[in-house]
C-alpha atoms as a PDB file:
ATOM      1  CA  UNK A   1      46.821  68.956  84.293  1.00  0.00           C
ATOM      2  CA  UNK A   2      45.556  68.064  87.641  1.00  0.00           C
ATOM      3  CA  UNK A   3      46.884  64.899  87.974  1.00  0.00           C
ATOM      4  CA  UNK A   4      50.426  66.193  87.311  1.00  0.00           C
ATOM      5  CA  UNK A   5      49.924  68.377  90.462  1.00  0.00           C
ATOM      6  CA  UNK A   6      49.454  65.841  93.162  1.00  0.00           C
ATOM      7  CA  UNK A   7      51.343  62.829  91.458  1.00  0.00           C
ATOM      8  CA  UNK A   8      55.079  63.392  90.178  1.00  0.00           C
ATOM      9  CA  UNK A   9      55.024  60.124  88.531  1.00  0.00           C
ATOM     10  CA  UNK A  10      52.565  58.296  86.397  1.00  0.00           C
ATOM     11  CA  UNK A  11      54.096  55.609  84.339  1.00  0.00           C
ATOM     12  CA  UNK A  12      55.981  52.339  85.853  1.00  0.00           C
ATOM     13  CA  UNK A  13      57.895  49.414  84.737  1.00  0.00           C
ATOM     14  CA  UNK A  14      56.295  46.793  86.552  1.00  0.00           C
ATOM     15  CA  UNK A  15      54.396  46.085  89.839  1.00  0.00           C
ATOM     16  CA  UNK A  16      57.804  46.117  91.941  1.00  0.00           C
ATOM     17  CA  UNK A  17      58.544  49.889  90.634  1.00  0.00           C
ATOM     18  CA  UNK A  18      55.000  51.244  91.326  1.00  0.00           C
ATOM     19  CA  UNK A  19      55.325  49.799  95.064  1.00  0.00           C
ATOM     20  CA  UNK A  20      59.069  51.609  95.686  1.00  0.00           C
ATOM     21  CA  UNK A  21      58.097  55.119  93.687  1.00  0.00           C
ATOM     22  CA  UNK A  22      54.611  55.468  93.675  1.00  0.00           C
ATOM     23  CA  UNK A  23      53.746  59.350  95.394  1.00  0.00           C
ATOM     24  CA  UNK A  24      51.190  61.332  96.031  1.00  0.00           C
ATOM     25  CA  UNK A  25      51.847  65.208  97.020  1.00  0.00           C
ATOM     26  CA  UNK A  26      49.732  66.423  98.967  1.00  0.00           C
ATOM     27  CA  UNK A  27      49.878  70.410  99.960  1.00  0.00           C
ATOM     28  CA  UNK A  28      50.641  72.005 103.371  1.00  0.00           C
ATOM     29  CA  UNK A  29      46.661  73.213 103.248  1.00  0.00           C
ATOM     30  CA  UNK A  30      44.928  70.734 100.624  1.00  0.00           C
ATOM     31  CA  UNK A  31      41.300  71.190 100.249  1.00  0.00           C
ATOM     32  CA  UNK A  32      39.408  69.123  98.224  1.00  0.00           C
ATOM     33  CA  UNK A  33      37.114  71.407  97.280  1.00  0.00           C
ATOM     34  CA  UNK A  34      38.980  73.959  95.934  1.00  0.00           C
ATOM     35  CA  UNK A  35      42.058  71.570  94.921  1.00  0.00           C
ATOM     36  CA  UNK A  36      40.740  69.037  93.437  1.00  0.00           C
ATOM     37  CA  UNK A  37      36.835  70.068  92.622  1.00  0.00           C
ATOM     38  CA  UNK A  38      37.265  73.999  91.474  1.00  0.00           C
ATOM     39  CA  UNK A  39      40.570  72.596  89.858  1.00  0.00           C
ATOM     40  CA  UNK A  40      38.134  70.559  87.398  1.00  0.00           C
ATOM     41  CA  UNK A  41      35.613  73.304  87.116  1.00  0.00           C
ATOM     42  CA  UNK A  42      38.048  75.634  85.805  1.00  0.00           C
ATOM     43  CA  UNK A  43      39.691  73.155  83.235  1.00  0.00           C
ATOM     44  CA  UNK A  44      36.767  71.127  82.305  1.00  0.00           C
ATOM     45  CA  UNK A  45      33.685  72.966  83.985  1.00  0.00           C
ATOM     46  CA  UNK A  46      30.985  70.847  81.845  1.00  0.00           C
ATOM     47  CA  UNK A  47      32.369  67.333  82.897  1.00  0.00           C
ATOM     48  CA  UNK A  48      30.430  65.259  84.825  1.00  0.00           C
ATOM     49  CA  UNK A  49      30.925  65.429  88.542  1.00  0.00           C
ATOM     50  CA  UNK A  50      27.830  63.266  89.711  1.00  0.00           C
ATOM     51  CA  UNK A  51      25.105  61.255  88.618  1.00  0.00           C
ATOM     52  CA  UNK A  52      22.505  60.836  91.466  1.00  0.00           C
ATOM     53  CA  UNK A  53      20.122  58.159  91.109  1.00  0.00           C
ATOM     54  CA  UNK A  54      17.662  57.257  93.986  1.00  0.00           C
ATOM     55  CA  UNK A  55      15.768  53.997  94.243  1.00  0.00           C
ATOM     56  CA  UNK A  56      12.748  54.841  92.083  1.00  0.00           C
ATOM     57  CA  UNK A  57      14.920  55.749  89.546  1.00  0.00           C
ATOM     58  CA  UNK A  58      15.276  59.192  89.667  1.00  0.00           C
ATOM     59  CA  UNK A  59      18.218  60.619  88.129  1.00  0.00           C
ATOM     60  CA  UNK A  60      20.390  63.606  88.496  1.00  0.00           C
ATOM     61  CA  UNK A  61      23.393  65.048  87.006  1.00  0.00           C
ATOM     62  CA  UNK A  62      25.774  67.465  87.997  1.00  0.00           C
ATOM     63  CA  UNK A  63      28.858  69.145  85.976  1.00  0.00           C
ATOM     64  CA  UNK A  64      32.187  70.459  88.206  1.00  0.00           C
ATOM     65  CA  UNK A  65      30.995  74.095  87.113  1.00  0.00           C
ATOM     66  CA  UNK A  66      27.361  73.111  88.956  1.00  0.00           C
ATOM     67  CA  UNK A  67      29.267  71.810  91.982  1.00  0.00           C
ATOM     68  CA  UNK A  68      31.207  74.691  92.265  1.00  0.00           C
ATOM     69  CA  UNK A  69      28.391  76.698  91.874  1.00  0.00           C
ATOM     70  CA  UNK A  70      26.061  75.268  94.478  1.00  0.00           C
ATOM     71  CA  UNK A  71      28.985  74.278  97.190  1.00  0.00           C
ATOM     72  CA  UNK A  72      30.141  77.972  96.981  1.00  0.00           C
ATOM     73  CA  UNK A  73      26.653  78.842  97.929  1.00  0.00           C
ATOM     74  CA  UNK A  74      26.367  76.300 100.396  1.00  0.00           C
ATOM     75  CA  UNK A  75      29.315  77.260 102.036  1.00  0.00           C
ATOM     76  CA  UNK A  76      28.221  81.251 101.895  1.00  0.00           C
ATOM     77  CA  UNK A  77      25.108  80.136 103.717  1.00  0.00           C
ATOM     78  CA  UNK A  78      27.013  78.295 106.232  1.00  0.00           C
ATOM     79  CA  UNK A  79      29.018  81.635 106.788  1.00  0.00           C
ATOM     80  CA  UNK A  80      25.726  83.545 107.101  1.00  0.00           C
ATOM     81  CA  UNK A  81      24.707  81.552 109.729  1.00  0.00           C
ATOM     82  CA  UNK A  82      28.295  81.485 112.181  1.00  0.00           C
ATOM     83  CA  UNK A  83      29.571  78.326 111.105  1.00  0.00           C
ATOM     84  CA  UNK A  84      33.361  79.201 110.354  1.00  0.00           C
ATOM     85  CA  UNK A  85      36.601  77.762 110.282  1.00  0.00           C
ATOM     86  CA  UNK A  86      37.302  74.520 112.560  1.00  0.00           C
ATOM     87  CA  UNK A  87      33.578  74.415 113.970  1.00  0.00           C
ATOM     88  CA  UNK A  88      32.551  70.616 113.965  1.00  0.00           C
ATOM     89  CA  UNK A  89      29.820  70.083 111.759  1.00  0.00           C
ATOM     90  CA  UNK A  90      27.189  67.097 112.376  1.00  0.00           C
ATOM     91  CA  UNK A  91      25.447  66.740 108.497  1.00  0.00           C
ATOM     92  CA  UNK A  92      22.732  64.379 108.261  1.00  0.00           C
ATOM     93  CA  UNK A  93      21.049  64.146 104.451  1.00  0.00           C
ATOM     94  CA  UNK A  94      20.172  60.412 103.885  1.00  0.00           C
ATOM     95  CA  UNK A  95      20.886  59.832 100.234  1.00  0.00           C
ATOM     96  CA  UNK A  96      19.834  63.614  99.196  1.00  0.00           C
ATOM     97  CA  UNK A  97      22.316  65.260  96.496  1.00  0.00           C
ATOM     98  CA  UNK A  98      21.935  68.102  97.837  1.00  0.00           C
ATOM     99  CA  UNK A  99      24.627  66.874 100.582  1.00  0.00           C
ATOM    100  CA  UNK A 100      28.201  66.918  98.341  1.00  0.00           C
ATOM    101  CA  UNK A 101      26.890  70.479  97.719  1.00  0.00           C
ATOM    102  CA  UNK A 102      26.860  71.066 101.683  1.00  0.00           C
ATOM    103  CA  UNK A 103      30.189  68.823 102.693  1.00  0.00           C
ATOM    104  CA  UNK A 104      32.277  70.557  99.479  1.00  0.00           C
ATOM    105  CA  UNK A 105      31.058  73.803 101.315  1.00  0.00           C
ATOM    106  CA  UNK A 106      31.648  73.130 104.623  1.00  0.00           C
ATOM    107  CA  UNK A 107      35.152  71.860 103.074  1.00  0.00           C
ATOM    108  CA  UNK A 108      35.661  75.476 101.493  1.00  0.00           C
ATOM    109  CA  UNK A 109      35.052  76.872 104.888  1.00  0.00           C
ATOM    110  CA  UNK A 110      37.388  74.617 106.881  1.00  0.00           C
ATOM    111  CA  UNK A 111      34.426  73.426 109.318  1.00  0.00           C
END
């Protein structure tokens, strides 16, 4: 599970022992992309990763398998076009959806 992964410790005996033992691991070279969001895809690819709504109502929804999907292929456009590892990235999408497809890929990429 993923949450076994990144937390050694789930359960507590009171407020006072959460404080004191309370962990979170985090890897030499975490990315959340592939860590956390490609993690999810692979265990539970159909659950929901995103519901988009904008202010007229429109609704979208997106599973961990989609977000995979589309932030692999945002990041392989990325590549195509010379942004690689450690470039700084300005990315400017308003409210789109479309940009957790581009950050998780620029994440994958390390830019």
């Amino acid at each position: 599970m993923l949450l076994d992964r990144f937390l050694p410790r789930t359960e507590f005996t009171s407020y006072e022992d959460f404080c004191e033992n309370f962990k979170i691991n985090v890897p030499e070279n975490f990315n959340f992309a592939f860590d956390v969001v490609d993690a999810i895809a692979v265990e539970d690819p159909e659950k929901n990763a995103m519901v988009w709504c904008d202010p007229r109502g429109t609704e979208a929804r997106f599973s961990f398998a989609e977000m995979s999907r589309y932030s692999n292929k945002a990041a392989n456009f990325f590549k195509a076009h010379g942004i690689k590892k450690g470039d700084p990235v300005m990315l400017i999408l308003k409210r789109r959806y479309e940009f957790w497809f581009c950050l998780l890929g620029l994440h994958k990429i390390g830019a």
